[in-house]
Protein backbone atom coordinates (compact mmCIF):
# COMPACT_ATOMS: atom_id res chain seq x y z
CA UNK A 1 248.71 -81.28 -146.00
CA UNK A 2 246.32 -79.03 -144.09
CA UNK A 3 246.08 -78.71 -140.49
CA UNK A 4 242.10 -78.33 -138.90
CA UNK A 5 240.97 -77.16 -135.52
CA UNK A 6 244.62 -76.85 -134.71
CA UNK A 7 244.94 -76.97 -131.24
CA UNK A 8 246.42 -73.10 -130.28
CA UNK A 9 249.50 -73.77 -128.24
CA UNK A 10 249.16 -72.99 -123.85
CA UNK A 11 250.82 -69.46 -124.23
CA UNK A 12 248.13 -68.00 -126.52
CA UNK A 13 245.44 -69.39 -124.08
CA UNK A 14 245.76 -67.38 -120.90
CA UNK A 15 246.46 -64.07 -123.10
CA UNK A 16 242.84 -64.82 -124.69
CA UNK A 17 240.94 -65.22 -121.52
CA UNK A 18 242.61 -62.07 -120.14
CA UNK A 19 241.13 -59.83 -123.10
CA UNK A 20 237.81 -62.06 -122.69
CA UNK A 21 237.45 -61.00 -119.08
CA UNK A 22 238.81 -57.24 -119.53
CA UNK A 23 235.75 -56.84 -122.10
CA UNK A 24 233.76 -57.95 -119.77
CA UNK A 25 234.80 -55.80 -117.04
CA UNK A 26 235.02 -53.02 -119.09
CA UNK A 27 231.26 -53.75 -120.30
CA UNK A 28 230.03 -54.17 -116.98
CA UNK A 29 231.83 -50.75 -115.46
CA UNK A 30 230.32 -48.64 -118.40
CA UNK A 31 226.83 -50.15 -118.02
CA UNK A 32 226.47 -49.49 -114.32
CA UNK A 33 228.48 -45.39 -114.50
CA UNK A 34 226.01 -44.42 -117.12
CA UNK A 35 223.10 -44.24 -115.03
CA UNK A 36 225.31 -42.57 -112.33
CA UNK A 37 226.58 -40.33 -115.35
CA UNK A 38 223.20 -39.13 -116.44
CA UNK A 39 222.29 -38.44 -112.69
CA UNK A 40 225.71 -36.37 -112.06
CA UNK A 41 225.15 -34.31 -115.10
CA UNK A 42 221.70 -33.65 -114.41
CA UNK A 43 220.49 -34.71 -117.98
CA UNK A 44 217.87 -37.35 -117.77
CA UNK A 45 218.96 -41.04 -118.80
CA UNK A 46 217.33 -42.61 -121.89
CA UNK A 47 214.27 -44.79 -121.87
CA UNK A 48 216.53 -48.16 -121.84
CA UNK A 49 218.47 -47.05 -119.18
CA UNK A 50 215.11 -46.57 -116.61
CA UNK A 51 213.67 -49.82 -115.02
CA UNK A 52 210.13 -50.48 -115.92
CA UNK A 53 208.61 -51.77 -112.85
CA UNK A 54 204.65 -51.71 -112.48
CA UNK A 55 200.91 -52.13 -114.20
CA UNK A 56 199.50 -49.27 -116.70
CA UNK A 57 197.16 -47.19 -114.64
CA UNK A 58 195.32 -43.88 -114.61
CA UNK A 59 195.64 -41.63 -112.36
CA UNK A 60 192.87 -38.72 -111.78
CA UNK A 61 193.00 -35.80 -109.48
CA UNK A 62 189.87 -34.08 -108.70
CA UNK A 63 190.45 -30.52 -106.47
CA UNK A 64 187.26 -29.36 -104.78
CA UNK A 65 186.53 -25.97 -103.87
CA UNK A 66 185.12 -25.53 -100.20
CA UNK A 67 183.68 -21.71 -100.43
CA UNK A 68 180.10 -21.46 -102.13
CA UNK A 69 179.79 -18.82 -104.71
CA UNK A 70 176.17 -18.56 -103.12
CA UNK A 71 177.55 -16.90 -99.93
CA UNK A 72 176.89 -20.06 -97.68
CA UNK A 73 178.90 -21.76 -95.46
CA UNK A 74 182.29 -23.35 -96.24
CA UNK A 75 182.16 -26.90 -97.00
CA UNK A 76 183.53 -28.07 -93.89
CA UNK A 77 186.10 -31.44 -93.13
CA UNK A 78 183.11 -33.29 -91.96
CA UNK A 79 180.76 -32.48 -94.85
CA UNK A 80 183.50 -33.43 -97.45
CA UNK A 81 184.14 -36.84 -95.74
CA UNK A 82 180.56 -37.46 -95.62
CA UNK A 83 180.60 -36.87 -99.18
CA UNK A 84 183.31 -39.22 -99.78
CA UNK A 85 181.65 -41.92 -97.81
CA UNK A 86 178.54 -41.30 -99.92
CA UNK A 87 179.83 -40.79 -103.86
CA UNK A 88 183.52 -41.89 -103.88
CA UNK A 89 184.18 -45.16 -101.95
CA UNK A 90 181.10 -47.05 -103.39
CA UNK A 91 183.26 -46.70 -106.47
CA UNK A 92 186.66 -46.87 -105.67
CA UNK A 93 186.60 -49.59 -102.76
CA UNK A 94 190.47 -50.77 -102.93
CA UNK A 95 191.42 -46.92 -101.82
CA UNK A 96 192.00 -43.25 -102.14
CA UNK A 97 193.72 -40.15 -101.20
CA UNK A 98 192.51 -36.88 -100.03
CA UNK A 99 194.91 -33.83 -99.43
CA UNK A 100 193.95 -30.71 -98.03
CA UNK A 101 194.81 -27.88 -99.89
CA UNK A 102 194.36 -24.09 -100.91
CA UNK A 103 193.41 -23.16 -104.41
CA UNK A 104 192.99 -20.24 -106.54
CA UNK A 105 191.31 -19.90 -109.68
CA UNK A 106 189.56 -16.79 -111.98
CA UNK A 107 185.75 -16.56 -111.31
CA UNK A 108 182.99 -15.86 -113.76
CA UNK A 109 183.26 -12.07 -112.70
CA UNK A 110 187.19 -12.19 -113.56
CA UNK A 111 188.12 -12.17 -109.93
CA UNK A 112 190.85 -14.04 -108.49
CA UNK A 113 188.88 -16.31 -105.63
CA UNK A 114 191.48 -17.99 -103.05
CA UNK A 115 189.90 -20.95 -101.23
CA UNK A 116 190.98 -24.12 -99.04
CA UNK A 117 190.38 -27.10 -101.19
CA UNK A 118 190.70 -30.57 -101.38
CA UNK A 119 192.66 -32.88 -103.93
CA UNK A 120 191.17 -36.46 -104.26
CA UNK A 121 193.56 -38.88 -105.73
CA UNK A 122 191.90 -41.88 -107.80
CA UNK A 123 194.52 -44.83 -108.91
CA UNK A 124 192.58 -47.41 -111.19
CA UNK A 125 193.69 -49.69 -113.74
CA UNK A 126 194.10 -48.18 -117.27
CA UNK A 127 192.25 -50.93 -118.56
CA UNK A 128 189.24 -49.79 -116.07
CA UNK A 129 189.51 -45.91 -117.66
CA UNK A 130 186.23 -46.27 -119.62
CA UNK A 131 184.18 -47.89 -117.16
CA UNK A 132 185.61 -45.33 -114.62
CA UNK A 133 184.93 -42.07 -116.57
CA UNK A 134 181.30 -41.94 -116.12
CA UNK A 135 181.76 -42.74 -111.87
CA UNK A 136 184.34 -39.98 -111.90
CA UNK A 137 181.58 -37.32 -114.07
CA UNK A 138 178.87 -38.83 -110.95
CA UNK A 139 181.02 -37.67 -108.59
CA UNK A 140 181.66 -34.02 -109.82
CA UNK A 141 178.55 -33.14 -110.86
CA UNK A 142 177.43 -34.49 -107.43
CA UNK A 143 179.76 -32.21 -105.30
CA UNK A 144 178.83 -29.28 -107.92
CA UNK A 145 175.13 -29.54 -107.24
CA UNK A 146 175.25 -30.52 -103.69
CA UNK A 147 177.54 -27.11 -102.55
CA UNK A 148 176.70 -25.10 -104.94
CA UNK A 149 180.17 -25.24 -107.07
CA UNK A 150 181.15 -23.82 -110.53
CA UNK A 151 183.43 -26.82 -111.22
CA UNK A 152 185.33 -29.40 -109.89
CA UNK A 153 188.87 -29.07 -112.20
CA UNK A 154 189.65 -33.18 -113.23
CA UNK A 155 193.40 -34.14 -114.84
CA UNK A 156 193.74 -37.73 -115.99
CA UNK A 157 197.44 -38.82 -116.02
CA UNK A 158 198.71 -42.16 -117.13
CA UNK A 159 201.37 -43.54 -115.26
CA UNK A 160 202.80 -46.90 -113.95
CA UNK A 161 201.96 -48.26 -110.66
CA UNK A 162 203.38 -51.27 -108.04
CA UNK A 163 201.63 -52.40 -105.53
């Protein structure tokens, strides 16, 4: 006669559960140190191990020079903002970001030109990038012909964004 689904006798019970919940435990104590592990050693964690938290956006920086190659006058703080006011924010209503900074860069001539700058930070959704591109070419060759600029350098990074 054959026995089925033979009932396991109470000792072998509590011995089972004990190994159910130490793999557990273990599991748990290995998934939360190797984050910490990766930070501690410096190396960077794998792809799985980073939280994805955000939308897919684009971010561009534009810097703007502030010295005219023509000799004039510096593009000063007021100027620039007016310039904002007047090519930017029709654009890019929900916001912006404008640093002040100081830039270098090789002239036509070859010679190192120092200037103060600014850096204009543009956050739009990467769905938005080709209906954004041609604003973003308005708006440099606007500041190029209006102070008498070279260039204004773009970079175009896409990154993840939470609002």
């Amino acid at each position: 006669m054959r026995l089925r689904n033979r009932p396991k006798p109470e000792t072998e019970r509590p011995a089972r559960r004990t190994a159910l919940v130490s793999g557990v435990a273990a599991c748990a104590v290995l998934a939360t140190g190797a984050p910490i592990a990766y930070a501690t050693l410096g190396s960077e964690a794998p792809a799985r191990a980073t939280a994805v938290r955000g939308a897919e956006y684009v971010e561009t920086r534009l810097f703007f020079g502030t010295e005219r190659p023509d000799g004039g006058a510096d593009v000063t703080d007021p100027q620039f903002l007016a310039f904002i006011d007047r090519y930017v924010t029709p654009d890019f209503p929900s916001g912006l970001t404008i640093q002040d900074g100081r830039g270098q860069w090789r002239d036509s001539n070859g010679v190192i030109e120092r200037e103060r700058s600014y850096e204009l930070i543009l956050l739009y959704p990467a769905s938005e990038a080709r209906l954004r591109d041609p604003r973003i070419e308005r708006i440099r060759a606007a500041y190029e012909k209006a102070y008498g600029q070279d260039s204004v350098a773009r970079l175009d990074e896409r990154t993840l964004a939470d609002f």
